[in-house]
C-alpha atoms as a PDB file:
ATOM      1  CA  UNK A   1      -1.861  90.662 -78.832  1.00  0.00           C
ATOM      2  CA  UNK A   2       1.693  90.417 -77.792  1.00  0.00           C
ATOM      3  CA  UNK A   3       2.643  87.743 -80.165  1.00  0.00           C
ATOM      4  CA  UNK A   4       0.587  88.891 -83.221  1.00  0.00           C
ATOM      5  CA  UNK A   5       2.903  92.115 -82.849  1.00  0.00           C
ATOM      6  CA  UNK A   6       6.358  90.194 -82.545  1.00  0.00           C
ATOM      7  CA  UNK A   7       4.828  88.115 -85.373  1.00  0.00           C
ATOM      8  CA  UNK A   8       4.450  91.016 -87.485  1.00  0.00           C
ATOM      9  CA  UNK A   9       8.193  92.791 -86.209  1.00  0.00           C
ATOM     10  CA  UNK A  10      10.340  89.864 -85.638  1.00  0.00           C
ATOM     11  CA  UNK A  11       9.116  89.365 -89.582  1.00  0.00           C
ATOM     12  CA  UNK A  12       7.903  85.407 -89.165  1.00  0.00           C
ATOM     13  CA  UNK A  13       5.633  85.795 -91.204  1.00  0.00           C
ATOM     14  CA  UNK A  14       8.349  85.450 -94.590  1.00  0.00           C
ATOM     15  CA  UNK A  15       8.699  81.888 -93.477  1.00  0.00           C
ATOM     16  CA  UNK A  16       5.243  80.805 -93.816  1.00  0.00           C
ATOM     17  CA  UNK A  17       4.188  79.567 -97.219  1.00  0.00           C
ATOM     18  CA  UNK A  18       1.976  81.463 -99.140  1.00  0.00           C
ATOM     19  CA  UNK A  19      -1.853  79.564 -99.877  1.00  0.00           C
ATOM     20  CA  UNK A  20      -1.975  77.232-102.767  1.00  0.00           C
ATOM     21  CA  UNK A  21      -4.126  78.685-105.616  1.00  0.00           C
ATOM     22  CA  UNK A  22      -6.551  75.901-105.206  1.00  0.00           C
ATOM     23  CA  UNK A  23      -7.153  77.467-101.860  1.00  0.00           C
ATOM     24  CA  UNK A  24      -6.829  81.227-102.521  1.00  0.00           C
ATOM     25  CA  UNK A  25     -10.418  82.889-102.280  1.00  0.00           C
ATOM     26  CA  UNK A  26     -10.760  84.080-105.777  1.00  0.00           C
ATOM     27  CA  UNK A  27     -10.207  80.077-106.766  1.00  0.00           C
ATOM     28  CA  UNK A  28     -12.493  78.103-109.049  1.00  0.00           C
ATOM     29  CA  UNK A  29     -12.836  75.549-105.438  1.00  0.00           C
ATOM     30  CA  UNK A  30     -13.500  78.158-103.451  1.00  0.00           C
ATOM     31  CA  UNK A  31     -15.670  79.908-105.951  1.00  0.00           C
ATOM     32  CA  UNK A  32     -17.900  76.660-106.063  1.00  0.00           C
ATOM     33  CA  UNK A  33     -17.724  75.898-102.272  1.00  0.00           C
ATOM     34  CA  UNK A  34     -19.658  79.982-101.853  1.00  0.00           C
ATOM     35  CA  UNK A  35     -21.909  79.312-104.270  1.00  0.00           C
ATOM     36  CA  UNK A  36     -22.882  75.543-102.455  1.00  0.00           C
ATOM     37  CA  UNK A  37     -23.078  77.554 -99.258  1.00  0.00           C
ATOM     38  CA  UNK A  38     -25.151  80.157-100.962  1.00  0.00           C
ATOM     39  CA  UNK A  39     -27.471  77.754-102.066  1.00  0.00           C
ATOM     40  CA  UNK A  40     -27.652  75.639 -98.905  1.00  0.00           C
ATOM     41  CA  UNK A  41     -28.790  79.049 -97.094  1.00  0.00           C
ATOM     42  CA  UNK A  42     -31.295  79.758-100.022  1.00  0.00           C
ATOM     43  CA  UNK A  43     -32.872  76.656 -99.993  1.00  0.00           C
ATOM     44  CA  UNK A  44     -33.077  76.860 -95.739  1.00  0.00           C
ATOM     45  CA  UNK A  45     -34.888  80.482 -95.607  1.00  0.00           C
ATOM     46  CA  UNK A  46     -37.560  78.973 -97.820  1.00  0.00           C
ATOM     47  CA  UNK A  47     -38.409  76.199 -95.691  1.00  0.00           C
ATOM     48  CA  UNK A  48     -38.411  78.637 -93.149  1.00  0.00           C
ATOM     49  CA  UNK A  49     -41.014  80.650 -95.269  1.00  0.00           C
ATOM     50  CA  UNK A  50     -42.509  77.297 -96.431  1.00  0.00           C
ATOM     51  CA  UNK A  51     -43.165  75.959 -92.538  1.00  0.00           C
ATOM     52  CA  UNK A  52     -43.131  79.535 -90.486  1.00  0.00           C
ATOM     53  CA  UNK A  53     -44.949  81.850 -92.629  1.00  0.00           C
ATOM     54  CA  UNK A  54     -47.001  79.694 -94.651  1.00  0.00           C
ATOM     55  CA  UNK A  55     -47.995  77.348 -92.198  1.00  0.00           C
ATOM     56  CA  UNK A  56     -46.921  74.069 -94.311  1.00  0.00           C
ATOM     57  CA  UNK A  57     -46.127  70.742 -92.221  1.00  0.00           C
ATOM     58  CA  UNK A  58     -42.546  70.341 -92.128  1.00  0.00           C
ATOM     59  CA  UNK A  59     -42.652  66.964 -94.419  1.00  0.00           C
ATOM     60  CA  UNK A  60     -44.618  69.318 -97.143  1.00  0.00           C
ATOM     61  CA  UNK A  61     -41.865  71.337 -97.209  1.00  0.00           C
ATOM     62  CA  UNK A  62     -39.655  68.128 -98.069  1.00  0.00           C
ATOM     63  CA  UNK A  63     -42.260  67.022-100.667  1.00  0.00           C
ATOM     64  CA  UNK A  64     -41.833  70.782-102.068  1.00  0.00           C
ATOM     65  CA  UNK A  65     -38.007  70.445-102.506  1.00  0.00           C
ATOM     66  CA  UNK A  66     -38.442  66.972-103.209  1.00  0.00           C
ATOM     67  CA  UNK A  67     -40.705  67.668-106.485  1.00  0.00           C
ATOM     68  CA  UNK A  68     -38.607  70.950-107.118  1.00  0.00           C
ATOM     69  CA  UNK A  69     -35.242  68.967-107.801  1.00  0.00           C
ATOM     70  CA  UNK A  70     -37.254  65.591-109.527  1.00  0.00           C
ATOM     71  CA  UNK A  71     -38.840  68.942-111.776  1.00  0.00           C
ATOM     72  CA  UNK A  72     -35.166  70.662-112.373  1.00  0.00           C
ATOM     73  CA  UNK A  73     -33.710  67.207-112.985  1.00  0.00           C
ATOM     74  CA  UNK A  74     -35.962  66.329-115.717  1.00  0.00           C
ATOM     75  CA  UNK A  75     -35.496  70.411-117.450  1.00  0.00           C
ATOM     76  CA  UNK A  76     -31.705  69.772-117.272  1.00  0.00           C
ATOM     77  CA  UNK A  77     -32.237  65.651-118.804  1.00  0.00           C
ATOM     78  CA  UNK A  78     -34.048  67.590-121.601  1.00  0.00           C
ATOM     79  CA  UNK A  79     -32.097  70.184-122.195  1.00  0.00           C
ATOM     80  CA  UNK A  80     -28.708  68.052-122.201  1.00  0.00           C
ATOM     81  CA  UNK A  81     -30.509  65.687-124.519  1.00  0.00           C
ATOM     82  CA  UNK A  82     -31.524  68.705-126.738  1.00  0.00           C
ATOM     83  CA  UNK A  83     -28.418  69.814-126.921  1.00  0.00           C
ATOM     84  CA  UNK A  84     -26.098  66.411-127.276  1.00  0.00           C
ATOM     85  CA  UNK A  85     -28.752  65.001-130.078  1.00  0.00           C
ATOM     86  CA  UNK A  86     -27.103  66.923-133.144  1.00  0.00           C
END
Protein backbone atom coordinates (compact mmCIF):
# COMPACT_ATOMS: atom_id res chain seq x y z
CA UNK A 1 0.00 0.00 0.00
CA UNK A 2 2.88 2.13 0.96
CA UNK A 3 4.45 2.25 -2.38
CA UNK A 4 1.26 2.49 -4.54
CA UNK A 5 0.79 5.86 -2.46
CA UNK A 6 4.46 7.27 -2.99
CA UNK A 7 3.83 6.03 -6.55
CA UNK A 8 0.92 8.13 -6.92
CA UNK A 9 2.67 11.43 -4.72
CA UNK A 10 6.23 11.21 -5.60
CA UNK A 11 4.37 11.49 -9.31
CA UNK A 12 6.34 8.25 -11.02
CA UNK A 13 3.86 7.52 -12.70
CA UNK A 14 4.71 10.62 -15.64
CA UNK A 15 7.69 8.51 -16.48
CA UNK A 16 6.00 5.46 -17.50
CA UNK A 17 4.93 5.26 -21.12
CA UNK A 18 1.54 5.36 -21.92
CA UNK A 19 0.00 1.73 -23.73
CA UNK A 20 0.45 1.43 -27.40
CA UNK A 21 -2.93 1.69 -29.23
CA UNK A 22 -2.55 -1.81 -30.43
CA UNK A 23 -2.82 -2.65 -26.79
CA UNK A 24 -5.32 -0.09 -25.43
CA UNK A 25 -8.72 -1.94 -24.57
CA UNK A 26 -10.96 -0.24 -26.99
CA UNK A 27 -8.28 -1.66 -29.84
CA UNK A 28 -9.29 -3.61 -32.93
CA UNK A 29 -6.56 -6.61 -31.14
CA UNK A 30 -8.04 -6.41 -28.15
CA UNK A 31 -11.51 -6.14 -29.52
CA UNK A 32 -10.87 -9.55 -31.39
CA UNK A 33 -8.92 -11.25 -28.51
CA UNK A 34 -12.77 -10.60 -26.18
CA UNK A 35 -14.66 -11.75 -28.72
CA UNK A 36 -12.17 -15.23 -29.13
CA UNK A 37 -12.52 -15.46 -25.37
CA UNK A 38 -16.21 -14.94 -25.62
CA UNK A 39 -16.54 -17.59 -27.92
CA UNK A 40 -14.16 -20.06 -26.28
CA UNK A 41 -16.54 -19.71 -23.06
CA UNK A 42 -19.69 -20.10 -25.35
CA UNK A 43 -18.67 -23.00 -26.98
CA UNK A 44 -17.45 -24.62 -23.23
CA UNK A 45 -21.00 -24.03 -21.38
CA UNK A 46 -22.55 -26.03 -24.19
CA UNK A 47 -20.53 -28.99 -23.82
CA UNK A 48 -21.26 -28.59 -20.39
CA UNK A 49 -25.06 -28.64 -21.34
CA UNK A 50 -24.23 -31.17 -24.12
CA UNK A 51 -22.42 -33.85 -21.49
CA UNK A 52 -24.05 -32.62 -17.90
CA UNK A 53 -27.54 -31.90 -18.67
CA UNK A 54 -28.17 -33.87 -21.61
CA UNK A 55 -26.42 -36.82 -20.75
CA UNK A 56 -24.28 -37.03 -24.17
CA UNK A 57 -20.82 -39.05 -24.02
CA UNK A 58 -18.15 -36.63 -23.95
CA UNK A 59 -16.78 -37.72 -27.64
CA UNK A 60 -20.59 -36.88 -28.90
CA UNK A 61 -20.13 -33.68 -27.78
CA UNK A 62 -16.84 -33.48 -30.03
CA UNK A 63 -18.74 -35.07 -32.96
CA UNK A 64 -21.44 -32.16 -32.24
CA UNK A 65 -18.83 -29.32 -32.58
CA UNK A 66 -17.07 -31.30 -34.97
CA UNK A 67 -20.17 -31.38 -37.55
CA UNK A 68 -21.18 -27.77 -36.32
CA UNK A 69 -17.87 -26.10 -37.73
CA UNK A 70 -17.58 -28.82 -41.04
CA UNK A 71 -21.63 -27.32 -41.36
CA UNK A 72 -20.55 -23.40 -40.80
CA UNK A 73 -17.51 -23.99 -43.00
CA UNK A 74 -19.37 -25.14 -45.92
CA UNK A 75 -22.37 -21.90 -45.31
CA UNK A 76 -19.37 -19.48 -45.27
CA UNK A 77 -17.53 -21.58 -48.71
CA UNK A 78 -21.00 -20.82 -50.23
CA UNK A 79 -21.63 -17.72 -49.32
CA UNK A 80 -17.97 -16.36 -50.22
CA UNK A 81 -18.41 -18.14 -53.51
CA UNK A 82 -21.86 -16.41 -53.94
CA UNK A 83 -20.60 -13.41 -53.37
CA UNK A 84 -16.93 -13.42 -55.28
CA UNK A 85 -18.73 -15.14 -58.55
CA UNK A 86 -19.99 -11.71 -60.12
Amino acid sequence: KAAFINFISDEEWKSIEPVSSWFGPSSFLMSSMSALFKLSMWIRHGHGYLTENLGIPVWGSYAVFGLATLFLGMVLGLVSEALGAD
